[in-house]
N, C-alpha and C. Protein backbone atom coordinates (compact mmCIF):
# COMPACT_ATOMS: atom_id res chain seq x y z
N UNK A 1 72.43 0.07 -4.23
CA UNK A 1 73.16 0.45 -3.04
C UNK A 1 72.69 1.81 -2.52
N UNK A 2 72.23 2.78 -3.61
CA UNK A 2 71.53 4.22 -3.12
C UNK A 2 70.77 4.04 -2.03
N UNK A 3 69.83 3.58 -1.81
CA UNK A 3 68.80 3.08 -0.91
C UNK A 3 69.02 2.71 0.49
N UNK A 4 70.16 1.64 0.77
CA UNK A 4 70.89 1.60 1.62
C UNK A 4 71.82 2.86 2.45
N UNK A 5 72.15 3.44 1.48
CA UNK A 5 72.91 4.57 1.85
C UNK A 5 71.75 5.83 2.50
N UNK A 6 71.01 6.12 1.88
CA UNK A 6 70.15 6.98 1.98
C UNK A 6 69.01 6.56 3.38
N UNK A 7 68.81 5.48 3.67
CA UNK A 7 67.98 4.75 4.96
C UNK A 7 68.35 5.89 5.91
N UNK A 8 67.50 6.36 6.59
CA UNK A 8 68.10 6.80 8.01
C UNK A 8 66.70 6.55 9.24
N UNK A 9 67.12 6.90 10.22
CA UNK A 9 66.23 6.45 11.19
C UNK A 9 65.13 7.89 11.48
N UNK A 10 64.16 7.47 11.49
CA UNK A 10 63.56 9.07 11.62
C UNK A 10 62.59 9.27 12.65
N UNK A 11 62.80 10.30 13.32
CA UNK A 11 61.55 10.42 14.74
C UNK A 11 60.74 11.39 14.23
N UNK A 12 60.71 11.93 13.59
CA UNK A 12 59.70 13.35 13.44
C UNK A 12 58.86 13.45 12.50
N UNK A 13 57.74 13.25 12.39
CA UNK A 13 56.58 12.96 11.11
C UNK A 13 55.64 14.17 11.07
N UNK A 14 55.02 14.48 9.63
CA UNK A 14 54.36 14.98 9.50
C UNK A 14 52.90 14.28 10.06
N UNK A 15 51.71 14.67 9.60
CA UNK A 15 50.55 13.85 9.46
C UNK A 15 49.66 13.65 8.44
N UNK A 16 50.68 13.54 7.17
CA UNK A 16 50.45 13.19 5.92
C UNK A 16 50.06 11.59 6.22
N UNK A 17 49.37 11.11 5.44
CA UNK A 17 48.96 9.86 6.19
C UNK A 17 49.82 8.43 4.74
N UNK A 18 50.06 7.47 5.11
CA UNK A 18 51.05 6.55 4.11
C UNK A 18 49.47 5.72 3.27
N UNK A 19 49.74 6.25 2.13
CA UNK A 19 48.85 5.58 1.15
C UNK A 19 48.73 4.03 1.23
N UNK A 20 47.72 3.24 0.95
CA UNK A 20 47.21 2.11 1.05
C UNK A 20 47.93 1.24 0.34
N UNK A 21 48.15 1.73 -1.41
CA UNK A 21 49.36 1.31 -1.69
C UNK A 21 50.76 1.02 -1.53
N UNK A 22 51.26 2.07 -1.12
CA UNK A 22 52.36 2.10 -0.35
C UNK A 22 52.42 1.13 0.80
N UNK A 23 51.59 0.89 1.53
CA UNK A 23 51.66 0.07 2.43
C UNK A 23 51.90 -1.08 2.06
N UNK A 24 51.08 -1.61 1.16
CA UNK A 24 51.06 -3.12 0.84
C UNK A 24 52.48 -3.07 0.00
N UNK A 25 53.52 -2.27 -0.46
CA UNK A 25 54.46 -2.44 -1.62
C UNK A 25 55.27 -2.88 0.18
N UNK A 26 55.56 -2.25 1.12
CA UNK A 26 56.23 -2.37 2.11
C UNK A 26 55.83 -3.79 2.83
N UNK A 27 54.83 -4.09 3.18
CA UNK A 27 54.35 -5.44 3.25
C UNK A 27 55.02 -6.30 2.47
N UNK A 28 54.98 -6.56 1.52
CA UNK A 28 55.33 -7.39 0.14
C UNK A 28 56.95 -6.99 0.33
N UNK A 29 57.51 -6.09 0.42
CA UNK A 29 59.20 -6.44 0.93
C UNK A 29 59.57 -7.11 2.22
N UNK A 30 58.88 -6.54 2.96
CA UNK A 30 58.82 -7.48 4.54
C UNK A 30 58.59 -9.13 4.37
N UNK A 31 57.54 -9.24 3.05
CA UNK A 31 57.10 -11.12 3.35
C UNK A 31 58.44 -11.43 2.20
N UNK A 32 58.98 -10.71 1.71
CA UNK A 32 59.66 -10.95 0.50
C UNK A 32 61.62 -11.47 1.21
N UNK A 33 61.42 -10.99 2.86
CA UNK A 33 62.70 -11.49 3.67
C UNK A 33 63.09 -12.95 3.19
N UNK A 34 64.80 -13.20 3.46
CA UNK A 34 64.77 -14.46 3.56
C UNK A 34 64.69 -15.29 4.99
N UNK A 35 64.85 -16.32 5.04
CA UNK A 35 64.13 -16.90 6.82
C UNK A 35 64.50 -18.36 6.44
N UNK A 36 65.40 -18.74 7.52
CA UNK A 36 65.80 -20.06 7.74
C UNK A 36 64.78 -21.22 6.90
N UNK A 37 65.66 -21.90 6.29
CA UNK A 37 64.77 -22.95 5.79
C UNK A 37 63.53 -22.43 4.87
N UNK A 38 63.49 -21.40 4.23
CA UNK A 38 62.55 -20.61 4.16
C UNK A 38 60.94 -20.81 4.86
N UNK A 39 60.95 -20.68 6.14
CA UNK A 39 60.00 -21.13 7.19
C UNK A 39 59.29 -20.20 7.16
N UNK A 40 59.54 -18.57 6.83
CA UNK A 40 58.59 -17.64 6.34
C UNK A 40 58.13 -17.50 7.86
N UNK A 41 58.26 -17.23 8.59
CA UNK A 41 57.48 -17.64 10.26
C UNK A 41 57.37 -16.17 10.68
N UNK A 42 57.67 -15.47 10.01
CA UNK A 42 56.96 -13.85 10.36
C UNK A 42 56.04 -13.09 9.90
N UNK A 43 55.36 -12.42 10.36
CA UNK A 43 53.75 -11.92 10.06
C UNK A 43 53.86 -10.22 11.02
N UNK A 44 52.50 -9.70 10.13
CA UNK A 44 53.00 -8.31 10.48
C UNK A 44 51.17 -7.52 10.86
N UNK A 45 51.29 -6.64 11.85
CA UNK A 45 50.44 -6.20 11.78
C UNK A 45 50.16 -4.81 11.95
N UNK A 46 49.85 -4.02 11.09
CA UNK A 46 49.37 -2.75 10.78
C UNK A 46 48.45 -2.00 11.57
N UNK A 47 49.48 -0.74 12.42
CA UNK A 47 48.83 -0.20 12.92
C UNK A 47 48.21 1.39 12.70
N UNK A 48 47.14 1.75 12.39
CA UNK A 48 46.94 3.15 12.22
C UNK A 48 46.40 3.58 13.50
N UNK A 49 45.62 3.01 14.22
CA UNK A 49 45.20 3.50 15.18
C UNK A 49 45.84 4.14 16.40
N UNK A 50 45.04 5.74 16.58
CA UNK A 50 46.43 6.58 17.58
C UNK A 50 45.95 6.34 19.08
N UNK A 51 44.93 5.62 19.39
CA UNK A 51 45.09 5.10 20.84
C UNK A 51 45.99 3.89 20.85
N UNK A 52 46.28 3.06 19.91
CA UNK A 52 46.70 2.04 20.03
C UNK A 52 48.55 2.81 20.15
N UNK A 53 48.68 3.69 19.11
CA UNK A 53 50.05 4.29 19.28
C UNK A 53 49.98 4.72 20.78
N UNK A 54 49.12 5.49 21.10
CA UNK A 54 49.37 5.56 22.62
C UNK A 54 49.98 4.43 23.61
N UNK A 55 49.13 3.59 23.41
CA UNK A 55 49.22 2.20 24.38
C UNK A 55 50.85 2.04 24.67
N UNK A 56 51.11 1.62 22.93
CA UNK A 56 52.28 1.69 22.67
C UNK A 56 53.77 2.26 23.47
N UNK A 57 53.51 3.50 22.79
CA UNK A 57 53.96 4.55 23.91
C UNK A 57 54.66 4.64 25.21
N UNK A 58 53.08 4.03 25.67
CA UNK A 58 53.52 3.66 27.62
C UNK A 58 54.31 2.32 27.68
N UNK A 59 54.17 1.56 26.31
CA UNK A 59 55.00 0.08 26.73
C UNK A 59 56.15 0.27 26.26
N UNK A 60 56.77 0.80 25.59
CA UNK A 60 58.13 1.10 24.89
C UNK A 60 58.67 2.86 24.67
N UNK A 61 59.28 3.19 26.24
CA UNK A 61 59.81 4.58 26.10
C UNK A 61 60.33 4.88 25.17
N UNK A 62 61.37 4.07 24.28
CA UNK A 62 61.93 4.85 23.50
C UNK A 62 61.47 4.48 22.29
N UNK A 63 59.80 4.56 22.16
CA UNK A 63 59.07 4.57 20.74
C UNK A 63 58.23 5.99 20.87
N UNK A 64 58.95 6.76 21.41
CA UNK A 64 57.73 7.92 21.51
C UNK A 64 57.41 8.70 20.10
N UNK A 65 57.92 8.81 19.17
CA UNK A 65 58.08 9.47 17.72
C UNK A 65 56.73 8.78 17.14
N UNK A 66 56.03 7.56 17.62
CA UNK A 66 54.95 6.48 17.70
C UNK A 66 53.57 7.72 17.26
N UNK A 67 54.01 8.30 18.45
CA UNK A 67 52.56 9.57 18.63
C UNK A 67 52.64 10.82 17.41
N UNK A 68 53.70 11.08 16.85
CA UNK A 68 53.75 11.83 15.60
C UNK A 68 53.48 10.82 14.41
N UNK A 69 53.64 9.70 14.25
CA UNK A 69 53.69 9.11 13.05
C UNK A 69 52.22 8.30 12.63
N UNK A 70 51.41 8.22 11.37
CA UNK A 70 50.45 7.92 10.80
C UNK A 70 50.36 6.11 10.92
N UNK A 71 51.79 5.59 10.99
CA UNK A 71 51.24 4.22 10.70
C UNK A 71 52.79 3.28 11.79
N UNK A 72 52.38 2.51 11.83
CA UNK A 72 53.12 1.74 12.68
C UNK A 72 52.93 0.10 12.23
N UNK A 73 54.49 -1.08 12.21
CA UNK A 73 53.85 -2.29 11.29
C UNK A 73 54.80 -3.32 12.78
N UNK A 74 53.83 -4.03 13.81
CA UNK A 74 54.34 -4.83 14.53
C UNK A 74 54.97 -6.02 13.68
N UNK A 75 56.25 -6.57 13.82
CA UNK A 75 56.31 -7.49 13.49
C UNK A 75 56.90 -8.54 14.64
N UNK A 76 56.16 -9.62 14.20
CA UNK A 76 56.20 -10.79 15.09
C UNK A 76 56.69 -11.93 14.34
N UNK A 77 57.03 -13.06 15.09
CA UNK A 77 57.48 -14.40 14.90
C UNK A 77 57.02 -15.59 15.52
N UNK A 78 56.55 -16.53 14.19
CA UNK A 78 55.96 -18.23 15.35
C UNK A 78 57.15 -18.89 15.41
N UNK A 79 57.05 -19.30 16.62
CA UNK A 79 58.04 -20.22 17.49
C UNK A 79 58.02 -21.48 16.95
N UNK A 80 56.55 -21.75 16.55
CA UNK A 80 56.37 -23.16 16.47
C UNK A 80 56.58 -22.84 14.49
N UNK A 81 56.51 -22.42 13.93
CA UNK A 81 57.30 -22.18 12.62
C UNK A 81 58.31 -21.93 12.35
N UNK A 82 58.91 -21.76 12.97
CA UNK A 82 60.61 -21.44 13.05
C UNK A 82 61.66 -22.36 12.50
N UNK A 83 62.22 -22.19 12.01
CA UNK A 83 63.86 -23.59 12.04
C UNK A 83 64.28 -22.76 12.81
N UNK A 84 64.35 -24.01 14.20
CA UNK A 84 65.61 -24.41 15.13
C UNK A 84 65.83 -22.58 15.65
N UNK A 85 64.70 -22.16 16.30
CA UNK A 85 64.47 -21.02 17.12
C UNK A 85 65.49 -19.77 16.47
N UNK A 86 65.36 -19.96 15.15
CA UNK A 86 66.16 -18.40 14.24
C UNK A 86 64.51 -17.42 13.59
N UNK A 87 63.60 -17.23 14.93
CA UNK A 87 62.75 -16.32 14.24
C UNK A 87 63.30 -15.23 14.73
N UNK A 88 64.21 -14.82 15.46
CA UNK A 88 65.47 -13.37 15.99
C UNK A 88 65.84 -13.04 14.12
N UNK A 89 66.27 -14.00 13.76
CA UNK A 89 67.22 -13.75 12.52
C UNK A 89 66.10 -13.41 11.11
N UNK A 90 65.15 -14.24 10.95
CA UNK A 90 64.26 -14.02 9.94
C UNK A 90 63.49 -12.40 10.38
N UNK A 91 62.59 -12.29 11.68
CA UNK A 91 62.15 -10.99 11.81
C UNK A 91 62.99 -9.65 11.63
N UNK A 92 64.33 -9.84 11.83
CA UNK A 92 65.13 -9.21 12.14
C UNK A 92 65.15 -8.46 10.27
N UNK A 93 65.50 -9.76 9.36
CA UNK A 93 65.64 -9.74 7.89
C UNK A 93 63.97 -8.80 7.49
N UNK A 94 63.53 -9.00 8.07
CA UNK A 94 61.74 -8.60 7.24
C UNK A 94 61.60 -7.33 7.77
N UNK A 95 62.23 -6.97 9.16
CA UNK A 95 62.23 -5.34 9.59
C UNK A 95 62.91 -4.83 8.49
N UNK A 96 64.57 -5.55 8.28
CA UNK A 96 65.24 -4.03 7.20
C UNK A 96 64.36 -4.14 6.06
N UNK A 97 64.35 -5.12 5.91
CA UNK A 97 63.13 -5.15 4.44
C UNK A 97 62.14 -3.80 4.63
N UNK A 98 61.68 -4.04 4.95
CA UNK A 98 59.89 -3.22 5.84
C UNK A 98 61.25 -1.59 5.76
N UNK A 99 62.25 -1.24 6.28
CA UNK A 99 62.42 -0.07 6.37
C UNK A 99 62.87 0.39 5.02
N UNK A 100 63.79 -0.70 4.75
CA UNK A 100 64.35 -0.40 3.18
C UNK A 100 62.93 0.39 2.00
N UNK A 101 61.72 -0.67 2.50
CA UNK A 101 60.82 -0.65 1.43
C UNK A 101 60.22 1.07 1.61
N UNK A 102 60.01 1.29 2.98
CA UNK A 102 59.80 2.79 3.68
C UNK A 102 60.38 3.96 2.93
N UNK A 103 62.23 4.07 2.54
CA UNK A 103 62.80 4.71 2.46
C UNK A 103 62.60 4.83 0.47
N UNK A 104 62.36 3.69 0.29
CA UNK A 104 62.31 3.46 -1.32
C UNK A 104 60.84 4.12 -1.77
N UNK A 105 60.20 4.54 -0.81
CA UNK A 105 58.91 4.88 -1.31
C UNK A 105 58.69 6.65 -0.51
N UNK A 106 59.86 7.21 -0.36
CA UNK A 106 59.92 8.44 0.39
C UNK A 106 59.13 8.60 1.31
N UNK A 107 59.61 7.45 2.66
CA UNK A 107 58.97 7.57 4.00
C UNK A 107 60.51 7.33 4.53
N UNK A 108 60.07 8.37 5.79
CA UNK A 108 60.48 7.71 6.98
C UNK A 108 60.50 7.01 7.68
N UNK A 109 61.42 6.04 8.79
CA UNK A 109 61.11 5.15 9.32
C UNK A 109 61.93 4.69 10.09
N UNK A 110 61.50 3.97 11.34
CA UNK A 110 62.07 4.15 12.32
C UNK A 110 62.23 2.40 13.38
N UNK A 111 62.99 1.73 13.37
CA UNK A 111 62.90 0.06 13.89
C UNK A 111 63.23 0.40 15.54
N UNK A 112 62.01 0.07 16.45
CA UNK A 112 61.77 -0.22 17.29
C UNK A 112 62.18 -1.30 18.36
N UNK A 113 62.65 -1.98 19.27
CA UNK A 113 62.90 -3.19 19.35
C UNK A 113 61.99 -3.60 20.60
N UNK A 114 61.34 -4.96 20.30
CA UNK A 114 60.90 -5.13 21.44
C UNK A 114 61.27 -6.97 22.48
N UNK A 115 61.71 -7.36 21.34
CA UNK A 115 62.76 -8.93 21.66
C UNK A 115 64.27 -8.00 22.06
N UNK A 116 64.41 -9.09 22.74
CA UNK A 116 64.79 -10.04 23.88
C UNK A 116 64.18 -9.05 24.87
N UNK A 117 63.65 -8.00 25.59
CA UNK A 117 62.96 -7.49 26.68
C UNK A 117 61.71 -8.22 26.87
N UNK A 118 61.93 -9.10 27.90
CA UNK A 118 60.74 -9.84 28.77
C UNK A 118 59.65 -9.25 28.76
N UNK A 119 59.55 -7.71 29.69
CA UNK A 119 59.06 -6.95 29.75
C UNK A 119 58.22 -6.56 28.72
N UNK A 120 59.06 -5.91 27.83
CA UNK A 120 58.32 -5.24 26.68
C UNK A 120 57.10 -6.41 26.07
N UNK A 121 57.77 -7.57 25.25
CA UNK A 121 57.10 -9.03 24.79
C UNK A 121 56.25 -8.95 25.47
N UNK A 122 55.78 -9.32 27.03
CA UNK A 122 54.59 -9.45 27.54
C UNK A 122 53.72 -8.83 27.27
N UNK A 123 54.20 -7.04 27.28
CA UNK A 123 53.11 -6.44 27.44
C UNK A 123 52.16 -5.93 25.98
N UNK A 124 53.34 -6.77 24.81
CA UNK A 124 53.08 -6.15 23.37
C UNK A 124 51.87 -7.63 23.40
N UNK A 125 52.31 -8.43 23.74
CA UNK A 125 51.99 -9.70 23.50
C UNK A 125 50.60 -9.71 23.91
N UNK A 126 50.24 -8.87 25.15
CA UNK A 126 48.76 -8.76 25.56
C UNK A 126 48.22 -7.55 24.97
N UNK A 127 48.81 -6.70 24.78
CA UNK A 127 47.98 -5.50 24.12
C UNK A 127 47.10 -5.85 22.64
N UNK A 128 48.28 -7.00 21.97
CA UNK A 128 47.71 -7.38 20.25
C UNK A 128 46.71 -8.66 20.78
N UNK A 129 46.91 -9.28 21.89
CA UNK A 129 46.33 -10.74 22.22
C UNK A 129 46.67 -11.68 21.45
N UNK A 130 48.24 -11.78 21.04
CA UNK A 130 49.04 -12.77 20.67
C UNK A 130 49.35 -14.45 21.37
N UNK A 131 48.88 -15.52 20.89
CA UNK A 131 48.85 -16.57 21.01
C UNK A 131 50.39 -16.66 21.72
N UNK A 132 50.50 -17.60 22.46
CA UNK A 132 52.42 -17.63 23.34
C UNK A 132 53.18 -18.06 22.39
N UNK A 133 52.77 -18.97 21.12
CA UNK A 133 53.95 -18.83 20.22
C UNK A 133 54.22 -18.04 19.47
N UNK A 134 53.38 -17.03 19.27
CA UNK A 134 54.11 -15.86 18.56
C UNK A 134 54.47 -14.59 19.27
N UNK A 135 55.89 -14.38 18.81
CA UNK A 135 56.83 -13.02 19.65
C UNK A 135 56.82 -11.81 18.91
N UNK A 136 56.25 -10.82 19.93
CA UNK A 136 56.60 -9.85 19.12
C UNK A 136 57.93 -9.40 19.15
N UNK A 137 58.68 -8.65 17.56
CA UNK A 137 59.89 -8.62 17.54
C UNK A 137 60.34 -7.01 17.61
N UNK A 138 59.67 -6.29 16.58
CA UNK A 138 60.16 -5.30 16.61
C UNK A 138 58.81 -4.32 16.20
N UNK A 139 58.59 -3.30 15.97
CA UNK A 139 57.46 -2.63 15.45
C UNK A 139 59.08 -1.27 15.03
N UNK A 140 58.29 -0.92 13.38
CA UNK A 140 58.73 -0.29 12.68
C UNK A 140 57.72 1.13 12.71
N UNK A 141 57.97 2.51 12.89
CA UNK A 141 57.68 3.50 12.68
C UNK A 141 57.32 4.19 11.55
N UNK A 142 56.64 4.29 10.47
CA UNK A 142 56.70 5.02 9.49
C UNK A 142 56.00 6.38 9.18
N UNK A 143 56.07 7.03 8.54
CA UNK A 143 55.68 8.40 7.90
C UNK A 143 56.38 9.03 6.99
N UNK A 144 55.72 10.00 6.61
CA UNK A 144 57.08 11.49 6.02
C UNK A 144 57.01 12.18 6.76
N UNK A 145 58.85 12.19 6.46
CA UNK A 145 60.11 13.19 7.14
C UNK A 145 59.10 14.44 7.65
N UNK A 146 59.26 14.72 9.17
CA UNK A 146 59.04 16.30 9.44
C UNK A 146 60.25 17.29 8.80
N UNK A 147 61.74 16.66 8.56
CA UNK A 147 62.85 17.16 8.74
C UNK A 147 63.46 16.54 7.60
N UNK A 148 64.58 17.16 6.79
CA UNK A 148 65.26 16.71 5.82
C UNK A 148 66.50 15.98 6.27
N UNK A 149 66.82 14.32 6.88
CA UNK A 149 67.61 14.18 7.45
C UNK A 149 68.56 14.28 6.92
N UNK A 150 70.06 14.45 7.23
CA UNK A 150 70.99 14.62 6.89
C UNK A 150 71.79 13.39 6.95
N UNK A 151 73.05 13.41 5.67
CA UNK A 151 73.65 12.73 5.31
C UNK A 151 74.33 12.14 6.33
N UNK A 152 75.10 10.96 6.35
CA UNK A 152 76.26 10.57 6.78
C UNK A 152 77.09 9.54 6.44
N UNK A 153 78.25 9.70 6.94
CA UNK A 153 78.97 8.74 6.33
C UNK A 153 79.74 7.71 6.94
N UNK A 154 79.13 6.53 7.07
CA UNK A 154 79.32 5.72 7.84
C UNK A 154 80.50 4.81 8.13
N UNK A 155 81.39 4.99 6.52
CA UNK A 155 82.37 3.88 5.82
C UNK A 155 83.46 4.38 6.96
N UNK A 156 83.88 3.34 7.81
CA UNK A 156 84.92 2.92 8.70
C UNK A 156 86.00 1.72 8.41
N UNK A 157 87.12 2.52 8.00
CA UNK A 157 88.40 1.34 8.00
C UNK A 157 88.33 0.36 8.96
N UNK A 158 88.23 1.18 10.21
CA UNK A 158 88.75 0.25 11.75
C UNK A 158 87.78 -1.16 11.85
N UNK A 159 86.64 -0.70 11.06
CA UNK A 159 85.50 -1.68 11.49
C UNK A 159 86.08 -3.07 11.08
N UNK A 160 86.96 -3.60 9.86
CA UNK A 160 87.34 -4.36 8.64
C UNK A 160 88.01 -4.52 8.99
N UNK A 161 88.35 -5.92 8.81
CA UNK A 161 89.33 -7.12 9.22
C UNK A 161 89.02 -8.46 8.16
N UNK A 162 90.42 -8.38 8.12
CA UNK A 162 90.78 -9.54 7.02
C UNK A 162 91.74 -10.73 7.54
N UNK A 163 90.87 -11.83 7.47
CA UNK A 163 90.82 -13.37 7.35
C UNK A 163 91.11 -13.53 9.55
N UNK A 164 91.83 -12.28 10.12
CA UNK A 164 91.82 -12.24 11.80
C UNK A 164 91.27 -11.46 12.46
N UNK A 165 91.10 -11.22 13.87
CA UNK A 165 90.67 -10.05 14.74
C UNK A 165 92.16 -9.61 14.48
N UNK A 166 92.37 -8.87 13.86
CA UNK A 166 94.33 -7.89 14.19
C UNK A 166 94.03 -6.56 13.29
């Protein structure tokens, strides 16, 4: 449960760069999601390159932290692999994975969204030259912390409800 607790979202990176290892341990939690039917229908692609963070950038305003950070992991979803159009729900499972795995390996990290925006999808979709059945879903931010984020505490009574909405 530490891990969970400790996750936070992070914009500010050094330019310490995320070891090769490390990468693949974060990979391997991302393929390690669960996914309808186990259809597995999400795939990921690794970005180091800082023109490509640029590109980025201009297609998703509020990924700008993109241009401080060493590595970036698109993740996408096939349509035509899917059970019954839940690749929203499986990509969705392989991002916290992918951040969880980030935070477990003292990185920062940061989930991006780029589903359900029309907009965004198109333009991620031509920048990687993604086939039309696969969507891009989200692209995850990683690095180490510029900043020591600070705690919080999230646990809300109001949120909790038992067996009604009352």
């Amino acid at each position: 449960m530490d891990i969970l607790l400790e996750r936070r979202s992070v914009r500010d990176y050094t330019k310490k760069h995320v070891k090769n290892k490390d990468i693949q341990y974060i990979l391997h939690a991302g393929m390690s999601a669960p996914s309808a039917k186990n259809t597995k229908c999400y795939s990921f692609i690794v970005i180091k390159n800082k023109e490509t963070h640029k590109k980025i950038a201009n297609i998703l305003k509020g990924a700008q932290m993109i241009l401080k950070a060493p590595l970036a992991i698109l993740i996408v979803g096939d349509e035509n692999k899917s059970y019954e159009q839940y690749f929203q729900q499986d990509c969705s499972a392989a991002t916290q994975n992918i951040l969880l795995a980030a935070t477990a390996k003292k990185y920062g990290s940061v989930w991006c969204g780029i589903y359900s925006n029309k907009d965004r999808e198109e333009k991620i979709q031509k920048l990687f030259k993604l086939p039309n059945n696969i969507k891009p879903f989200s692209i995850v931010v990683i690095g180490k912390n510029a900043n020591k984020p600070q705690n919080k505490n999230n646990w809300d009574t109001k949120k909790i409800y038992y067996e009604l909405w009352e």
